[in-house]
C-alpha atoms as a PDB file:
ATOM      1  CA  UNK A   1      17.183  -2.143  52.242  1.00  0.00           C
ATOM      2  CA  UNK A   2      14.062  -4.204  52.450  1.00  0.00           C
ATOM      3  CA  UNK A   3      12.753  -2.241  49.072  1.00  0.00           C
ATOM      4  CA  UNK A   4      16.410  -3.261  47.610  1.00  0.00           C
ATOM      5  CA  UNK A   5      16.102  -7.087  48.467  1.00  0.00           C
ATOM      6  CA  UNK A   6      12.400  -6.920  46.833  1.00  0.00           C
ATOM      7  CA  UNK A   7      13.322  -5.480  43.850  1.00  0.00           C
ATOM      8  CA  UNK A   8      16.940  -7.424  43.690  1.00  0.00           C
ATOM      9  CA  UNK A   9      14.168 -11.032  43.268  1.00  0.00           C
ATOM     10  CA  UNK A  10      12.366  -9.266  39.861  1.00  0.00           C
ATOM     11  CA  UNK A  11      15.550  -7.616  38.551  1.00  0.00           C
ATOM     12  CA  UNK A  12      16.969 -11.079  38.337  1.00  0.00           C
ATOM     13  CA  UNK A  13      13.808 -12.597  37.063  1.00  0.00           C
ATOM     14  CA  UNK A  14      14.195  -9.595  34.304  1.00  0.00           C
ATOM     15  CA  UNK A  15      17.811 -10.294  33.368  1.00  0.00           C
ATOM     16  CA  UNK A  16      16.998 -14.225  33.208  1.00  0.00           C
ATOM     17  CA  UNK A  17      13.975 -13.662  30.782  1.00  0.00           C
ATOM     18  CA  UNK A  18      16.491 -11.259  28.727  1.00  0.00           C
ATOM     19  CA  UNK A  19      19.029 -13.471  28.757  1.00  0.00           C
ATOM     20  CA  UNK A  20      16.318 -16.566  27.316  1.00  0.00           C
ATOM     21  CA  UNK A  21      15.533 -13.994  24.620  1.00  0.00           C
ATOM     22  CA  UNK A  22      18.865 -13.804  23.542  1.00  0.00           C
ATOM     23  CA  UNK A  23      19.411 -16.919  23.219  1.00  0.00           C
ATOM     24  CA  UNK A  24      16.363 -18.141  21.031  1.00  0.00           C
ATOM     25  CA  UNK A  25      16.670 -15.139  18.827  1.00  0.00           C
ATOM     26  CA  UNK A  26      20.552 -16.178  18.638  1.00  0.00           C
ATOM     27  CA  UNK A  27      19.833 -19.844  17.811  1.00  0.00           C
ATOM     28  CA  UNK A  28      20.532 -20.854  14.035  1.00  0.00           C
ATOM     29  CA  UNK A  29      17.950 -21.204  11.704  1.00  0.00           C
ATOM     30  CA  UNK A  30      15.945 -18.256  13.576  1.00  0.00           C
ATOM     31  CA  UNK A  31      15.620 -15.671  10.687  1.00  0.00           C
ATOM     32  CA  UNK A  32      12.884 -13.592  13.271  1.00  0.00           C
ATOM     33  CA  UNK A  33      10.224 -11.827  11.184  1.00  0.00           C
ATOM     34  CA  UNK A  34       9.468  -9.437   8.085  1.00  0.00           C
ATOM     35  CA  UNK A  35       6.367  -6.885   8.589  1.00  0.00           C
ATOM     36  CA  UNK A  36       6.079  -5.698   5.233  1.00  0.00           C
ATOM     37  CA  UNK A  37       2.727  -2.967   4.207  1.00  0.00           C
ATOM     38  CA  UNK A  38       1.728  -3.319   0.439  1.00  0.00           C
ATOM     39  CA  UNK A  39      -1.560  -1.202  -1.522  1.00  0.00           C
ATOM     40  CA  UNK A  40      -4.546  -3.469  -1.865  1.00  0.00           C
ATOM     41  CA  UNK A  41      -4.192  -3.828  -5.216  1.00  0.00           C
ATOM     42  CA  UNK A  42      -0.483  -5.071  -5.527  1.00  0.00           C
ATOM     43  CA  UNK A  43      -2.639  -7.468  -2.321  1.00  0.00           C
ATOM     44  CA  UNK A  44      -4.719  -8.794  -4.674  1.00  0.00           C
ATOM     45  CA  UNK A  45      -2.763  -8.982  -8.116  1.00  0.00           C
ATOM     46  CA  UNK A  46       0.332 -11.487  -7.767  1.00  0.00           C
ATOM     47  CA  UNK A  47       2.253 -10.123  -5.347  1.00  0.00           C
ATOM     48  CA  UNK A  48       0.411 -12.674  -3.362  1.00  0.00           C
ATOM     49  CA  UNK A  49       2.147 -15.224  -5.487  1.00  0.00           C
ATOM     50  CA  UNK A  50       5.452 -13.986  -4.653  1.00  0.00           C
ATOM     51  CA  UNK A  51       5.586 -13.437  -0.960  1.00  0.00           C
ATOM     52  CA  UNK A  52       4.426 -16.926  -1.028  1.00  0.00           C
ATOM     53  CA  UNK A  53       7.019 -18.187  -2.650  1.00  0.00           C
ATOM     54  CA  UNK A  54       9.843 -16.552  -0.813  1.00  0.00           C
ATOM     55  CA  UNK A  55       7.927 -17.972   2.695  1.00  0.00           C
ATOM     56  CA  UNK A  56       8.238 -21.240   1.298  1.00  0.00           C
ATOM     57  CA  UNK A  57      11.867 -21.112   0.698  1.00  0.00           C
ATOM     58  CA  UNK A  58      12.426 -19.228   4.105  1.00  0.00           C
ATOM     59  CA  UNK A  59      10.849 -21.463   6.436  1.00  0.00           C
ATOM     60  CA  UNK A  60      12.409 -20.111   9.029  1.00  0.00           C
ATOM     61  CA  UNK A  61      11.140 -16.746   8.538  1.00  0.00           C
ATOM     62  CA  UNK A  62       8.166 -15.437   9.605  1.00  0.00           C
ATOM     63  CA  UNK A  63       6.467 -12.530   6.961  1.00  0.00           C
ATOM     64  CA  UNK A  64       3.828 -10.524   8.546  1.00  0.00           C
ATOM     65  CA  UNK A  65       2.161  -8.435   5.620  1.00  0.00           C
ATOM     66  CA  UNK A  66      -0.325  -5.737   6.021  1.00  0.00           C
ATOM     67  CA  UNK A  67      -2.529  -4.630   3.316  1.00  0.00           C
ATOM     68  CA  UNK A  68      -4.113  -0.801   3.366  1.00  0.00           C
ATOM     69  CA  UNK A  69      -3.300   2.391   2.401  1.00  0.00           C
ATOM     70  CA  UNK A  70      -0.198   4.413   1.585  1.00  0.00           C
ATOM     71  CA  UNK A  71      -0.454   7.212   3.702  1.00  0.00           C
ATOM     72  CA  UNK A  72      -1.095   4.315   6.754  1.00  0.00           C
ATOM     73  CA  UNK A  73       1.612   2.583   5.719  1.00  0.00           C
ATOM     74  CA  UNK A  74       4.378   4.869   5.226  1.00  0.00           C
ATOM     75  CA  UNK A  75       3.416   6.589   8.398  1.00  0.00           C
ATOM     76  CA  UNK A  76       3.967   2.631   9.958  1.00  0.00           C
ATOM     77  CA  UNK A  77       6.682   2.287   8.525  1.00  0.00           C
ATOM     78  CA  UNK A  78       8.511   5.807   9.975  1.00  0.00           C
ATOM     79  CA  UNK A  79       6.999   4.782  13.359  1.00  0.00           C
ATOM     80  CA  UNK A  80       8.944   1.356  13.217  1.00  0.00           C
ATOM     81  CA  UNK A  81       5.809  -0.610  12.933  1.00  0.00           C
ATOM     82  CA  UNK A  82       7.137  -1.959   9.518  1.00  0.00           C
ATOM     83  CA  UNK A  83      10.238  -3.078   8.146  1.00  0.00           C
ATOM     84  CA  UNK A  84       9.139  -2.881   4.195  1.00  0.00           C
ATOM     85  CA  UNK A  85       6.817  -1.179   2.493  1.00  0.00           C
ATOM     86  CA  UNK A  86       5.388  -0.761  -0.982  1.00  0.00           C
ATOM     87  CA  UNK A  87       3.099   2.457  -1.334  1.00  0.00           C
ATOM     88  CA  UNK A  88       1.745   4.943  -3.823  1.00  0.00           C
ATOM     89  CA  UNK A  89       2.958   8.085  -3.815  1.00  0.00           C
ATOM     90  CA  UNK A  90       3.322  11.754  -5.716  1.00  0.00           C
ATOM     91  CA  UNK A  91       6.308  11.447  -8.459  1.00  0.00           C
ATOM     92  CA  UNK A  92       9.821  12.802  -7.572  1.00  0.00           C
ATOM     93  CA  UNK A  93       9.581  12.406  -4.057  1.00  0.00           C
ATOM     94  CA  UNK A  94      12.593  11.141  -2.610  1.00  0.00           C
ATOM     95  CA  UNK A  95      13.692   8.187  -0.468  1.00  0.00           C
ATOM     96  CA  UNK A  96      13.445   4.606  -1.399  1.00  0.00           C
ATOM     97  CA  UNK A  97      15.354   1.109  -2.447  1.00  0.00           C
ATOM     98  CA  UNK A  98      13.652   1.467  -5.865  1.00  0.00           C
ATOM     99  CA  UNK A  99      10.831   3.840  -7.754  1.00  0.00           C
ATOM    100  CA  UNK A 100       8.777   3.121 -10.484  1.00  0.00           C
ATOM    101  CA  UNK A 101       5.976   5.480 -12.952  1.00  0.00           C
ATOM    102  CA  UNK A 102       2.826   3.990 -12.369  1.00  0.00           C
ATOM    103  CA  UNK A 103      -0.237   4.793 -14.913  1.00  0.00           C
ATOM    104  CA  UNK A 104      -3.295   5.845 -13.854  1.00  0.00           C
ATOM    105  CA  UNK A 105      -6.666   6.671 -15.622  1.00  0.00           C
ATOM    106  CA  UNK A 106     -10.081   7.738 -15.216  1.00  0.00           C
ATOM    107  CA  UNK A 107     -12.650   5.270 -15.678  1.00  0.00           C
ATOM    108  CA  UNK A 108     -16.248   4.520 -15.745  1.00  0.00           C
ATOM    109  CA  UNK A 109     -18.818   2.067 -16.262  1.00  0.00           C
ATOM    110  CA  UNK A 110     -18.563   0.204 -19.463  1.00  0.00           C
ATOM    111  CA  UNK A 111     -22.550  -0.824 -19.678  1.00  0.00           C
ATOM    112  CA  UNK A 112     -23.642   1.919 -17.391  1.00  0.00           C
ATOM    113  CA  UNK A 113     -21.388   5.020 -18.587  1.00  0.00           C
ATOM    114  CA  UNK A 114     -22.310   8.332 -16.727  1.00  0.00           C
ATOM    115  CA  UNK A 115     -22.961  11.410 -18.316  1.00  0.00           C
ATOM    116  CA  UNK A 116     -20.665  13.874 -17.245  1.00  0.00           C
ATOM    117  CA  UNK A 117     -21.017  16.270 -19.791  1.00  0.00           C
ATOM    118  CA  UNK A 118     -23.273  18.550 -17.038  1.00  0.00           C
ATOM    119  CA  UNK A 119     -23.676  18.826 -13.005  1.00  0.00           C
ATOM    120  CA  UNK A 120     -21.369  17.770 -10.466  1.00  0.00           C
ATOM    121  CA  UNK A 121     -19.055  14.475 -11.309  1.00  0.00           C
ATOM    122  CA  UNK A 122     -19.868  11.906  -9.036  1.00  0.00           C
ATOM    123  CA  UNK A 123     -16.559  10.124  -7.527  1.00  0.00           C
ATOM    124  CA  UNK A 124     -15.558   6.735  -6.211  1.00  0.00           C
ATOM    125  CA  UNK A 125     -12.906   5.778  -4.021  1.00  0.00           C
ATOM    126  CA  UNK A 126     -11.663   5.512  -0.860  1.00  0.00           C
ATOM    127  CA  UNK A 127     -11.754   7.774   1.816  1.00  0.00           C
ATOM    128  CA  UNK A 128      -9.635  10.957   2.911  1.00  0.00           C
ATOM    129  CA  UNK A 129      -5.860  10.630   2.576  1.00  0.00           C
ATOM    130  CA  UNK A 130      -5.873   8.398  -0.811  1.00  0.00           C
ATOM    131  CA  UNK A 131      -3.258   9.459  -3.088  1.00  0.00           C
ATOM    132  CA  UNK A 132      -5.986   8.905  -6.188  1.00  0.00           C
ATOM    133  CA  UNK A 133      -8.412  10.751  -4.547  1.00  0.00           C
ATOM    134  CA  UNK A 134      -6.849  13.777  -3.666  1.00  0.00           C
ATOM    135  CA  UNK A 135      -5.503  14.002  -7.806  1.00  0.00           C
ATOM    136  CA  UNK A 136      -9.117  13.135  -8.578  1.00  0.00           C
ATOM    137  CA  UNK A 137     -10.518  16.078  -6.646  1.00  0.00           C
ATOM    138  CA  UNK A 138      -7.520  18.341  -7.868  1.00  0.00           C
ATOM    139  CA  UNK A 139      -8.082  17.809 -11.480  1.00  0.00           C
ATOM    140  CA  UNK A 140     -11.342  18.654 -11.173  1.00  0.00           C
ATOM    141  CA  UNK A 141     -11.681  21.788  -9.099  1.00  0.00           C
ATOM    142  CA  UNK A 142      -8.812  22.621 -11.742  1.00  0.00           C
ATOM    143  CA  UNK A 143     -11.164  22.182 -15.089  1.00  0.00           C
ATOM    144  CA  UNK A 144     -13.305  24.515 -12.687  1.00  0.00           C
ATOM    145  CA  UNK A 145     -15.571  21.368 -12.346  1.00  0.00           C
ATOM    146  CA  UNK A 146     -18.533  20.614  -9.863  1.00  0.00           C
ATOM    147  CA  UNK A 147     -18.157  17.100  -7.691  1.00  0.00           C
ATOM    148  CA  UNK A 148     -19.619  15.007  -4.869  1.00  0.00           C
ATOM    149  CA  UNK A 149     -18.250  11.893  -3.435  1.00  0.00           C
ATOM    150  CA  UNK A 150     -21.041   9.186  -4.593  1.00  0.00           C
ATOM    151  CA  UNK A 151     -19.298   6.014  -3.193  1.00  0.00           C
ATOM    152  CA  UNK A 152     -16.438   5.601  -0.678  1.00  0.00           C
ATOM    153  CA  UNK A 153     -15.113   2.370   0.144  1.00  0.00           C
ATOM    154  CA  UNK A 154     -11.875   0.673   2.218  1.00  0.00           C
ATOM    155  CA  UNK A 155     -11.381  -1.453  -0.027  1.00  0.00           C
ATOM    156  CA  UNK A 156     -10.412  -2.052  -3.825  1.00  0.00           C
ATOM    157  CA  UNK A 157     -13.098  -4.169  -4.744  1.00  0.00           C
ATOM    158  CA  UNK A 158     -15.987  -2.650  -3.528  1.00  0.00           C
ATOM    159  CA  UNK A 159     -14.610   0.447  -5.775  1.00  0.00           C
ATOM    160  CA  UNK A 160     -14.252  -1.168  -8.381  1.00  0.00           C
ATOM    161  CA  UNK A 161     -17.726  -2.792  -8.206  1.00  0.00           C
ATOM    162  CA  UNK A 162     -19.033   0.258  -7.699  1.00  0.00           C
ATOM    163  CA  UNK A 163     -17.778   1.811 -10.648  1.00  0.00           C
ATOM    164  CA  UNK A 164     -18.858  -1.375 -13.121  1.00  0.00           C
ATOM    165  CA  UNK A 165     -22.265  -0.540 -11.555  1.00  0.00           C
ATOM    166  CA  UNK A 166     -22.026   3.036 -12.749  1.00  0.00           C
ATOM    167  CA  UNK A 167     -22.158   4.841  -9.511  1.00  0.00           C
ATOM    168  CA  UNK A 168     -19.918   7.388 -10.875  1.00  0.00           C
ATOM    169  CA  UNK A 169     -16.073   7.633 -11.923  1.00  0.00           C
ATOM    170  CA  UNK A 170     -13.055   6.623 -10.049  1.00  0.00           C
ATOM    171  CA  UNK A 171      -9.188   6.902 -11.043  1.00  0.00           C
ATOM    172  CA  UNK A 172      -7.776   3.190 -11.214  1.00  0.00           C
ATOM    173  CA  UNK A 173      -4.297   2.097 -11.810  1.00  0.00           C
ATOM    174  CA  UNK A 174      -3.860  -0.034 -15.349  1.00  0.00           C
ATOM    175  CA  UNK A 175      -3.768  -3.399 -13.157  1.00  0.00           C
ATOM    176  CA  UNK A 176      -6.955  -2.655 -11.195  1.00  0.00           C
ATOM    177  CA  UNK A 177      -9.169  -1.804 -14.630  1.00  0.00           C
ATOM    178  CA  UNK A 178     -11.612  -4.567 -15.235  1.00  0.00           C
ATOM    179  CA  UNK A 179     -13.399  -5.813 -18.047  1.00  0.00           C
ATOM    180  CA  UNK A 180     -16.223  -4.280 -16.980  1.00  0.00           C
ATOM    181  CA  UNK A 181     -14.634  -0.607 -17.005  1.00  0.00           C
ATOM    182  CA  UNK A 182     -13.728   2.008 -19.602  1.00  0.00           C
ATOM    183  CA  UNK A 183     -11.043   4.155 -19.710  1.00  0.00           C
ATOM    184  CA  UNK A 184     -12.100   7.915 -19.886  1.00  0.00           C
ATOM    185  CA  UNK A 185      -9.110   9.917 -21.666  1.00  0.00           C
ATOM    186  CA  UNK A 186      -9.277  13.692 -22.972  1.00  0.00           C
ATOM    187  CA  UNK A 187     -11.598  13.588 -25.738  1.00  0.00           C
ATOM    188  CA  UNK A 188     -14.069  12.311 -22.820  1.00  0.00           C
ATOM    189  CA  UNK A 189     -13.098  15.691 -21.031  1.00  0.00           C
ATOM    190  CA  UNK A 190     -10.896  14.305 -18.949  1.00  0.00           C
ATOM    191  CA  UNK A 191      -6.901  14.906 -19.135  1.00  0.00           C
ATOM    192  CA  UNK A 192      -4.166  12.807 -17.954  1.00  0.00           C
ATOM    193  CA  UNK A 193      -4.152  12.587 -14.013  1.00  0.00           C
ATOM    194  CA  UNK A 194      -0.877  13.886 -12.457  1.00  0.00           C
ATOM    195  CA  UNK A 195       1.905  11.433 -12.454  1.00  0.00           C
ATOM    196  CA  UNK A 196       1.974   8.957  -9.198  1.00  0.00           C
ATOM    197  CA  UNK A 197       5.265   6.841  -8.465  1.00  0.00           C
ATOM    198  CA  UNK A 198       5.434   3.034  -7.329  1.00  0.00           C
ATOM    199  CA  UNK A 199       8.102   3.046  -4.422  1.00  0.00           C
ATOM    200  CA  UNK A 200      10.057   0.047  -2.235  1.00  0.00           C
ATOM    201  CA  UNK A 201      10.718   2.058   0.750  1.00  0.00           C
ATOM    202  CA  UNK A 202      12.779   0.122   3.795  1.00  0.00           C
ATOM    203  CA  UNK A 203      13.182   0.807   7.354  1.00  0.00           C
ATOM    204  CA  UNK A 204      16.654   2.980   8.466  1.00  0.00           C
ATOM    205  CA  UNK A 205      18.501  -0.597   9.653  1.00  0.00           C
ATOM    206  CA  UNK A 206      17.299  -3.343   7.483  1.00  0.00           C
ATOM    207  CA  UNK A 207      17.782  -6.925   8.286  1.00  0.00           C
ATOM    208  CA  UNK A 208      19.726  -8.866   5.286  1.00  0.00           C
ATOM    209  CA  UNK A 209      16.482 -10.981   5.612  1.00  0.00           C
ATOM    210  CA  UNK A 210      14.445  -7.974   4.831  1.00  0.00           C
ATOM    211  CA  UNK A 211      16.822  -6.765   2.075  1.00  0.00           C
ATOM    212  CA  UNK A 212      16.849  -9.801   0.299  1.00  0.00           C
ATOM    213  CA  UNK A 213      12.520  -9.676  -0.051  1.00  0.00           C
ATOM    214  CA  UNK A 214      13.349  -6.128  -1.286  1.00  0.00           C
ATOM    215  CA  UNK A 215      15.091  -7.804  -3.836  1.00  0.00           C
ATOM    216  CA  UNK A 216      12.733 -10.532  -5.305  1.00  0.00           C
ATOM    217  CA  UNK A 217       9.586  -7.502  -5.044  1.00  0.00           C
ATOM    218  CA  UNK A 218      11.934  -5.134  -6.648  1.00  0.00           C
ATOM    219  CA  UNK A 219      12.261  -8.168  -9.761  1.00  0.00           C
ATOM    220  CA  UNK A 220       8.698  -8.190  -9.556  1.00  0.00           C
ATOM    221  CA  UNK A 221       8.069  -4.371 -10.153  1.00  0.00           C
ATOM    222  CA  UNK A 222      10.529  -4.086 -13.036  1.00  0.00           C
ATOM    223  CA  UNK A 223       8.713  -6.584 -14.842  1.00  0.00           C
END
């Protein structure tokens, strides 16, 4: 039919440009790509370093990392828009190339300390769905303790400027305290926050590409 001999001119345009993919992606030396989510602070300590590294010595690989939260990145990484992932999460969950205790703590200003002995706690952190934020709010409502959100930020460093200011108290992990923060523990009135989990979580089918950057950030993590 006419319709037939129309469509017959873009189906082989389509199986041509197919075809052309193929073969690039089939070429040696073509190692494609690596889109791999990581928490701000594992962004800004020297995981950096690392991923550096391991582009250097993979030139023909091209890593596309993504910096943000957890939640966002695990639910990427289920919808397919990530091959690798390391996120934050709630301790004994299961699933994952590798799993690791992380310690958190509360902390506040070291020049600027707020007294929390009376009112509502004021917290810092980032906004709904953080894993630190949600065991802030649940250890206090537990101590039957008053709070208000006094600072929310996207990103790492403006909470942790925040805090150093003495806006109010935020739950850190041990490589995001700063100089300029203190470490609140139980004689301060505040207990131990509820154990939270490191985790290298990978995508169903894995390239060997991807596997092996599992590897080197799995050497990174145990030490």
């Amino acid at each position: 039919t006419e319709a037939g001999e129309r469509l017959l001119t873009y189906a082989r345009r389509l199986l041509s440009l197919a075809e052309e993919a193929r073969d690039v992606l089939s070429r040696p030396g073509s190692e494609g790509a690596i889109r791999i989510g990581i928490t701000e602070d594992f962004a800004a300590y020297r995981l950096t370093r690392l991923l550096a590294t391991f582009a250097r010595s993979h030139p023909n690989l091209r890593l596309d990392v993504r910096s943000g939260q957890s939640l966002y990145l695990y639910r990427d990484l289920e919808r397919g828009d990530l091959d690798l992932a390391l996120i934050k999460r709630a301790a004994s969950e299961k699933a994952g190339i590798a799993v690791w205790p992380e310690r958190v703590h509360w902390v506040t200003s070291k020049s600027h300390p707020r007294d929390t002995t009376a009112g509502s706690v004021p917290l810092i952190g980032f906004g709904s769905g953080c894993l630190y934020r949600a065991h802030a709010i649940h250890a206090l409502e537990r101590a039957g303790r008053n709070w208000h959100m006094a600072y929310t930020s996207s990103s790492l460093a403006g909470i942790q400027a925040a805090v150093a200011a003495g806006l109010g108290l935020s739950i850190l992990s041990e490589m995001s305290i700063q100089a300029e923060h203190r470490v609140l523990t139980a004689k301060d009135g505040f207990a131990p926050i509820e154990r939270t989990e490191v985790a290298l979580v990978a995508a169903p089918e894995a390239r060997p590409a991807t596997l092996r950057l599992a590897d080197r950030l799995a050497e990174y993590c145990e030490s």
